[in-house]
Protein backbone atom coordinates (compact mmCIF):
# COMPACT_ATOMS: atom_id res chain seq x y z
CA UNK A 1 6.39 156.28 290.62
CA UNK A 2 8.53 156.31 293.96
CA UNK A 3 7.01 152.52 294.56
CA UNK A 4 7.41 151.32 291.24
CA UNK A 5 11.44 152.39 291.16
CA UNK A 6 11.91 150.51 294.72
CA UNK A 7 9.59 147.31 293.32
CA UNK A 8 12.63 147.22 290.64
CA UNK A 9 15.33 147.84 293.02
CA UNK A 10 14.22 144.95 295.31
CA UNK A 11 13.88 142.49 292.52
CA UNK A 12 16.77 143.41 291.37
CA UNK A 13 18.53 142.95 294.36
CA UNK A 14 16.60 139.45 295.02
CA UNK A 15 17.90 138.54 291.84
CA UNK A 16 21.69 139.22 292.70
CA UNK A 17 21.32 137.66 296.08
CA UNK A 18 19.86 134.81 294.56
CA UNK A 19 23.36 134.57 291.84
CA UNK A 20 25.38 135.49 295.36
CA UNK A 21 24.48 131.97 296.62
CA UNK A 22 25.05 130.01 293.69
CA UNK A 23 28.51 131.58 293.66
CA UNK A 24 28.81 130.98 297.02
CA UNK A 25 27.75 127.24 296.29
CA UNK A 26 29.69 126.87 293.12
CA UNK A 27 32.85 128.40 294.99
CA UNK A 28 32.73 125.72 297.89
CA UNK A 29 32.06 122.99 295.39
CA UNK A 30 35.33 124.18 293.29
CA UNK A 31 37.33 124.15 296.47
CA UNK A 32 35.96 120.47 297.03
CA UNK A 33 37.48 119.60 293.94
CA UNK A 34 40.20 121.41 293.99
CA UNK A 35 40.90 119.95 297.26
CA UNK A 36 40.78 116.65 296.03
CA UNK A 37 42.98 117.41 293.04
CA UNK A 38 45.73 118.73 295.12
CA UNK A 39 45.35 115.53 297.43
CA UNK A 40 46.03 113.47 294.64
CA UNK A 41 49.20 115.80 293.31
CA UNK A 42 50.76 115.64 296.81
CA UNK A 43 50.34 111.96 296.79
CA UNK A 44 52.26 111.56 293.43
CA UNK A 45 54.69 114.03 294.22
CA UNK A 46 53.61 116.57 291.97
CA UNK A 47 53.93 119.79 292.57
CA UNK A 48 50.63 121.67 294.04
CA UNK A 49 51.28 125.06 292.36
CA UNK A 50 50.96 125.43 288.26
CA UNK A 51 51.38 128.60 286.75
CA UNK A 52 50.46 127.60 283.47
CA UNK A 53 47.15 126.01 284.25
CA UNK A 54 46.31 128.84 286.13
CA UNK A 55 46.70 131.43 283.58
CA UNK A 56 45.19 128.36 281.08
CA UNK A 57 41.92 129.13 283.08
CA UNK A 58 42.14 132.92 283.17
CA UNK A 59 42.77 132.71 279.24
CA UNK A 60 40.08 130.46 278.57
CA UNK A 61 37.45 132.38 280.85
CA UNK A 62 38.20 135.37 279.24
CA UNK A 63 38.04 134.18 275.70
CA UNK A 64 34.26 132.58 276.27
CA UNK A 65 32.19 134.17 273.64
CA UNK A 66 29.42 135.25 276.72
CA UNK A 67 32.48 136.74 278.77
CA UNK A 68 32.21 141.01 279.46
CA UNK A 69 34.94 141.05 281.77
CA UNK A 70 38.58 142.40 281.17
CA UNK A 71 41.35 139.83 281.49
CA UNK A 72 42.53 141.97 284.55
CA UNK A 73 39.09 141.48 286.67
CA UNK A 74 39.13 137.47 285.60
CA UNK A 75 43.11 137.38 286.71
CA UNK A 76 42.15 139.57 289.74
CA UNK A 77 39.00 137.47 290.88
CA UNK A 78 40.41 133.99 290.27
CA UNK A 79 43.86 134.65 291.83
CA UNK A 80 41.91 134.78 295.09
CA UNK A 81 40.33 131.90 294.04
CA UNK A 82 43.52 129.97 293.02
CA UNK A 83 44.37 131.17 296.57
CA UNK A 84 41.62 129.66 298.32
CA UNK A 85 41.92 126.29 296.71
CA UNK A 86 45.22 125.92 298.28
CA UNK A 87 45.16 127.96 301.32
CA UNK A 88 44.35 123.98 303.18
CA UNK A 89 47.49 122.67 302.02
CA UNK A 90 50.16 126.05 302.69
């Protein structure tokens, strides 16, 4: 019973390592993008920060039919997110 209960632990966690580094990858490719976007803003002379595309994104995420999260998690997650994609150009 004891082996069976650790089999499913261990695939389980396989299975969340595996989702770890396609966040991981996803994340770095955002940030790519992101940088790339904010490039592009600096060049026009936009402004690098928006507010209201940021919460666009949290309100969008958490209104996604497959979504379980609260808005507070999504806001929490992606503000260090947000963060990251501009921490190159503070």
């Amino acid at each position: 019973m004891i082996n069976i209960i650790d089999e499913n632990i261990e695939k389980y966690r396989r299975e969340i390592d595996e989702i770890d580094k396609q966040i991981i990858y996803y994340l770095n490719k955002r940030k790519e993008i992101s940088n790339n976007l904010i490039n592009d803003k600096i060049s026009l002379g936009l402004d690098v920060y928006s507010p209201d595309r940021e919460e666009e994104i949290v309100n969008r995420l958490f209104e996604d039919k497959n979504n379980k999260l609260t808005k507070e998690i999504i806001r929490k997650i992606y503000r260090e997110i947000f963060a990251s994609s501009k921490s190159d150009f503070i």
